[in-house]
C-alpha atoms as a PDB file:
ATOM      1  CA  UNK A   1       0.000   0.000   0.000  1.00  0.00           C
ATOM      2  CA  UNK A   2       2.717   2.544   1.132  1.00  0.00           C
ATOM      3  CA  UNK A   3       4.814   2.260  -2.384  1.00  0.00           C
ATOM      4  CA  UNK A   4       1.203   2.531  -4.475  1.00  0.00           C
ATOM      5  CA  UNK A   5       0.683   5.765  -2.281  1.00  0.00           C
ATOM      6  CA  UNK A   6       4.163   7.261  -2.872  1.00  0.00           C
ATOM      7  CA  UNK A   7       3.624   6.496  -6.806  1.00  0.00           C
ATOM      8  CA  UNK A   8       0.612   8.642  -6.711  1.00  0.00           C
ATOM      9  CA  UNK A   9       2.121  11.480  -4.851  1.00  0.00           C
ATOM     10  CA  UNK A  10       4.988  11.181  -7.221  1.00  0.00           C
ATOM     11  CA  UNK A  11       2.897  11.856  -9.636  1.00  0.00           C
ATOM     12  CA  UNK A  12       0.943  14.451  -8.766  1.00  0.00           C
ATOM     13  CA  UNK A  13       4.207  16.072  -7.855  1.00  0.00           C
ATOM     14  CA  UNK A  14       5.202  15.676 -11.461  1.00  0.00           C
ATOM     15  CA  UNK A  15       1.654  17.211 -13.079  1.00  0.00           C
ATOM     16  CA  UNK A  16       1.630  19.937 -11.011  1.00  0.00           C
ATOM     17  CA  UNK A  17       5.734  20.333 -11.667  1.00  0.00           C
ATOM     18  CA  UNK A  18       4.864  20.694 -15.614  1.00  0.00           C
ATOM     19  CA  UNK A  19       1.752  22.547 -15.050  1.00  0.00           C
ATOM     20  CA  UNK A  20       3.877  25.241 -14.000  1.00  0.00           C
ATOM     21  CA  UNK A  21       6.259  25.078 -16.052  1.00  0.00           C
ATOM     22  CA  UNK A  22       9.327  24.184 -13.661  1.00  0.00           C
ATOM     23  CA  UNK A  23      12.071  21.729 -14.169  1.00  0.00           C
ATOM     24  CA  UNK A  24      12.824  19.408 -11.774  1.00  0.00           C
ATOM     25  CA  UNK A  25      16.264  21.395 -11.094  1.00  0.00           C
ATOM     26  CA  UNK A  26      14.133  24.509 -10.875  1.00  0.00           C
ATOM     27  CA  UNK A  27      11.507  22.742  -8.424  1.00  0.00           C
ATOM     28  CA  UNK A  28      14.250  21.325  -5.951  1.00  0.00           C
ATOM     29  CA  UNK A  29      16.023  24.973  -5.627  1.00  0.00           C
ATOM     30  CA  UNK A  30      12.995  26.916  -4.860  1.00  0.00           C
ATOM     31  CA  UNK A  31      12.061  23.949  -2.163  1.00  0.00           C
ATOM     32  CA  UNK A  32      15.307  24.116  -0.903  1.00  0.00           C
ATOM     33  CA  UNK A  33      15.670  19.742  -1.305  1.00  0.00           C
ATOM     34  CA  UNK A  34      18.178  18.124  -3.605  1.00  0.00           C
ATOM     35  CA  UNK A  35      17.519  17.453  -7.577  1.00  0.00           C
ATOM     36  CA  UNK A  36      17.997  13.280  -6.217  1.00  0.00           C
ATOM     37  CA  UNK A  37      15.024  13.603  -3.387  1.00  0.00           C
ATOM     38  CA  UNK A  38      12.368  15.524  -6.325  1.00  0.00           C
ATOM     39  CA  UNK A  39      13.501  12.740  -8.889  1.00  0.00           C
ATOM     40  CA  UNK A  40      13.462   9.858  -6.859  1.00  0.00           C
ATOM     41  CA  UNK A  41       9.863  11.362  -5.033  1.00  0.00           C
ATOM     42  CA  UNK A  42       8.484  11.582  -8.599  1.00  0.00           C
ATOM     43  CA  UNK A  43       9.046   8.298  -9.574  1.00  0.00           C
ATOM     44  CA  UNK A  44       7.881   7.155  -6.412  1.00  0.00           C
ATOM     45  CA  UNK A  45      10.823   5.466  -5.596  1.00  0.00           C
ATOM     46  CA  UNK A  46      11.200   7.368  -2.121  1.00  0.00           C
ATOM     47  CA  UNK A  47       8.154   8.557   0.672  1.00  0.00           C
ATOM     48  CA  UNK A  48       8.519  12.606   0.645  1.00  0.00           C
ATOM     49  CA  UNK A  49       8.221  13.418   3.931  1.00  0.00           C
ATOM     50  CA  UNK A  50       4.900  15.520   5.145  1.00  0.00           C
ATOM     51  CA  UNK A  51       7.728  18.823   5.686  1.00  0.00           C
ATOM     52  CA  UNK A  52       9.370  17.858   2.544  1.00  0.00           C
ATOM     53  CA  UNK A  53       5.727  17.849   0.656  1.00  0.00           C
ATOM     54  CA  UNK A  54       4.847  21.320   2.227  1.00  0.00           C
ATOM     55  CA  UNK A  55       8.190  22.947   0.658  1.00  0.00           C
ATOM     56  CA  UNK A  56       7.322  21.328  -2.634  1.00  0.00           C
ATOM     57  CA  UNK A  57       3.968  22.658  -2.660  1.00  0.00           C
ATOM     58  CA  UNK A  58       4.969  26.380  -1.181  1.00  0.00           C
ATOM     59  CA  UNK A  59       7.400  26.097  -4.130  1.00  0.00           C
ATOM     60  CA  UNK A  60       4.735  25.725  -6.332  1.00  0.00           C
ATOM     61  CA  UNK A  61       2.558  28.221  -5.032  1.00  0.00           C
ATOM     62  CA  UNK A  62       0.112  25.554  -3.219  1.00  0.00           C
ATOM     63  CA  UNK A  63      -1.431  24.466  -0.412  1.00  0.00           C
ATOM     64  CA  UNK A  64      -1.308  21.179   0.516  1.00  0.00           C
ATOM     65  CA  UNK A  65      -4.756  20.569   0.647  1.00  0.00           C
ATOM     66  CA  UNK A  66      -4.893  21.794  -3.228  1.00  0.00           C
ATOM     67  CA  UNK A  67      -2.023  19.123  -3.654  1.00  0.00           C
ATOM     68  CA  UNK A  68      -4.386  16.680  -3.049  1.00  0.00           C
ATOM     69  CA  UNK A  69      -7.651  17.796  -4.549  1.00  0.00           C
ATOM     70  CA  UNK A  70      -8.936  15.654  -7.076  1.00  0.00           C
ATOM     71  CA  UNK A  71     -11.488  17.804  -9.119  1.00  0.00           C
ATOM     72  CA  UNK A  72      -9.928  21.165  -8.591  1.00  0.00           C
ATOM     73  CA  UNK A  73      -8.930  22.045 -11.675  1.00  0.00           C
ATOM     74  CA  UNK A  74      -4.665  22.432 -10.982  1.00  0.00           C
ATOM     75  CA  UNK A  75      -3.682  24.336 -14.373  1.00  0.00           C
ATOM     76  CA  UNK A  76      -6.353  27.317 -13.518  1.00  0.00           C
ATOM     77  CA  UNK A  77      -3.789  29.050 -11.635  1.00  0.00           C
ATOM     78  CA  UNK A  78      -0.355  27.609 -13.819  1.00  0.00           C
ATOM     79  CA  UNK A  79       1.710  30.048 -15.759  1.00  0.00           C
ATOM     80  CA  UNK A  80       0.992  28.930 -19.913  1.00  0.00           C
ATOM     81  CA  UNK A  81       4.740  29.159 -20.389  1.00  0.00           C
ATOM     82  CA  UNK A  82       8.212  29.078 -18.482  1.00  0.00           C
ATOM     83  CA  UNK A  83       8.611  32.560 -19.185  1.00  0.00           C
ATOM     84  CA  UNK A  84       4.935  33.329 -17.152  1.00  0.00           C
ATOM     85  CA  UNK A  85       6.298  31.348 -14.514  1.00  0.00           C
ATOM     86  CA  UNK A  86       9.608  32.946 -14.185  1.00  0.00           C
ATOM     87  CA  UNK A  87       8.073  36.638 -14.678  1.00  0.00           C
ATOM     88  CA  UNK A  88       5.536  35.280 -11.308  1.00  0.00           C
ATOM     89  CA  UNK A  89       8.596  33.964  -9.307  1.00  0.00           C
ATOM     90  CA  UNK A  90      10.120  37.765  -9.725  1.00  0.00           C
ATOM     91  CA  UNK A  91       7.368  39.584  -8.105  1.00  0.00           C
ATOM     92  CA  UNK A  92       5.759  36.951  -5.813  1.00  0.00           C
ATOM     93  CA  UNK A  93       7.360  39.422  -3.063  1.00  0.00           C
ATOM     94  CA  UNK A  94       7.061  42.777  -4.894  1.00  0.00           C
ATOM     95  CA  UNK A  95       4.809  45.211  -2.539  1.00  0.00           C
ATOM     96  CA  UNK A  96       1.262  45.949  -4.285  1.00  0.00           C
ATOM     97  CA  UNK A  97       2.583  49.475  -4.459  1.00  0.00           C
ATOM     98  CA  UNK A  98       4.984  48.792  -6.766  1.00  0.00           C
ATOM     99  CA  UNK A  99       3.045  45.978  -8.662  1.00  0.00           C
ATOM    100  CA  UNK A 100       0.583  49.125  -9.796  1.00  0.00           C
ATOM    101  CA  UNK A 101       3.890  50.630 -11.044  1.00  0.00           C
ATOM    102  CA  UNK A 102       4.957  47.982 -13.030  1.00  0.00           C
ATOM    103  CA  UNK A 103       1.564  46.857 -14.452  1.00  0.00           C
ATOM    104  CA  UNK A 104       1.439  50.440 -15.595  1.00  0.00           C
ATOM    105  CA  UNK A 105       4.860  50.503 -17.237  1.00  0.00           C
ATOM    106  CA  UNK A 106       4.416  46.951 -18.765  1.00  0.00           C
ATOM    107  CA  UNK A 107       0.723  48.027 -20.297  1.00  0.00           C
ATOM    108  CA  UNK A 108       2.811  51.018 -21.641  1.00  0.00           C
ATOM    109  CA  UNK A 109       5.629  49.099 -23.489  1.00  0.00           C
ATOM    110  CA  UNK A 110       2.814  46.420 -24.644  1.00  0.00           C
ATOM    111  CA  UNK A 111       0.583  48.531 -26.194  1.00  0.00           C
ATOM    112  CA  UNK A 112       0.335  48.003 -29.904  1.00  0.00           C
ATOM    113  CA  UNK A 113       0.867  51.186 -31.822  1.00  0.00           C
ATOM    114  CA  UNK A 114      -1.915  53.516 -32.556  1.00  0.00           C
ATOM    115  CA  UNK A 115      -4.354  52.116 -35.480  1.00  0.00           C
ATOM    116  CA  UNK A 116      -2.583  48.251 -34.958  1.00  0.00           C
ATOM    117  CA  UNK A 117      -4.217  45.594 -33.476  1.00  0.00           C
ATOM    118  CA  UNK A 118      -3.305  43.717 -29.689  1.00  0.00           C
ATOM    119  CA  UNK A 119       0.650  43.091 -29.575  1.00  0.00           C
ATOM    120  CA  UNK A 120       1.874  39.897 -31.242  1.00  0.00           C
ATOM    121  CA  UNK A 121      -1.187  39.878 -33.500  1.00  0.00           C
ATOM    122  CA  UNK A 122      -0.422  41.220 -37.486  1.00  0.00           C
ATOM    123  CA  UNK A 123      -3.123  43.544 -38.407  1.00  0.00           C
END
């Protein structure tokens, strides 16, 4: 029973892993455990300890009890791309203050030229 169990939470560790985008190198840094203990956890060829699960998920940007929700849907909150996730993981500690500032600077530099169409899009 205890190896089916840790093949399931190595698996969900996985899905939510490449739902966000983050490597397995990328995942073990931001937990703070070694590249071995996320690998071997995934495959489910190690129990993660309860701690150990909490860092993965606060790496992530979970709770644990999302960890293990079945019908929440986990990409909702998921960067599309690594680039969305990186951009989050820079100003997951930014003040709100300064979040208005850049949001404002960013729509700036986005907008699409007067008469054009949304940026990225050819008109």
């Amino acid at each position: 029973m205890a190896a089916h169990m840790a093949s399931e939470v190595g698996r969900r560790m996985r899905e939510l892993r490449r739902l966000r985008g983050l490597s397995q190198e990328e995942l073990a840094e931001r937990a703070g455990l070694t590249l071995e203990a996320i690998s071997r956890a995934e495959r489910g060829r190690s129990e993660i300890t309860i701690s150990s699960l909490v860092q993965v998920c606060e790496a992530m940007g979970l709770h644990l009890s999302e960890f293990f929700a079945r019908h929440a849907p986990p990409a909702a909150a998921a960067p599309q791309s690594r680039a969305a996730a990186r951009l989050l993981s820079l100003i997951e500690d930014v003040p709100d203050a300064e979040l208005r500032r850049v949001l404002a600077i960013m729509k700036l530099v986005l907008q699409p030229p007067l008469g054009k169409g949304k940026p990225g899009r050819r008109t």
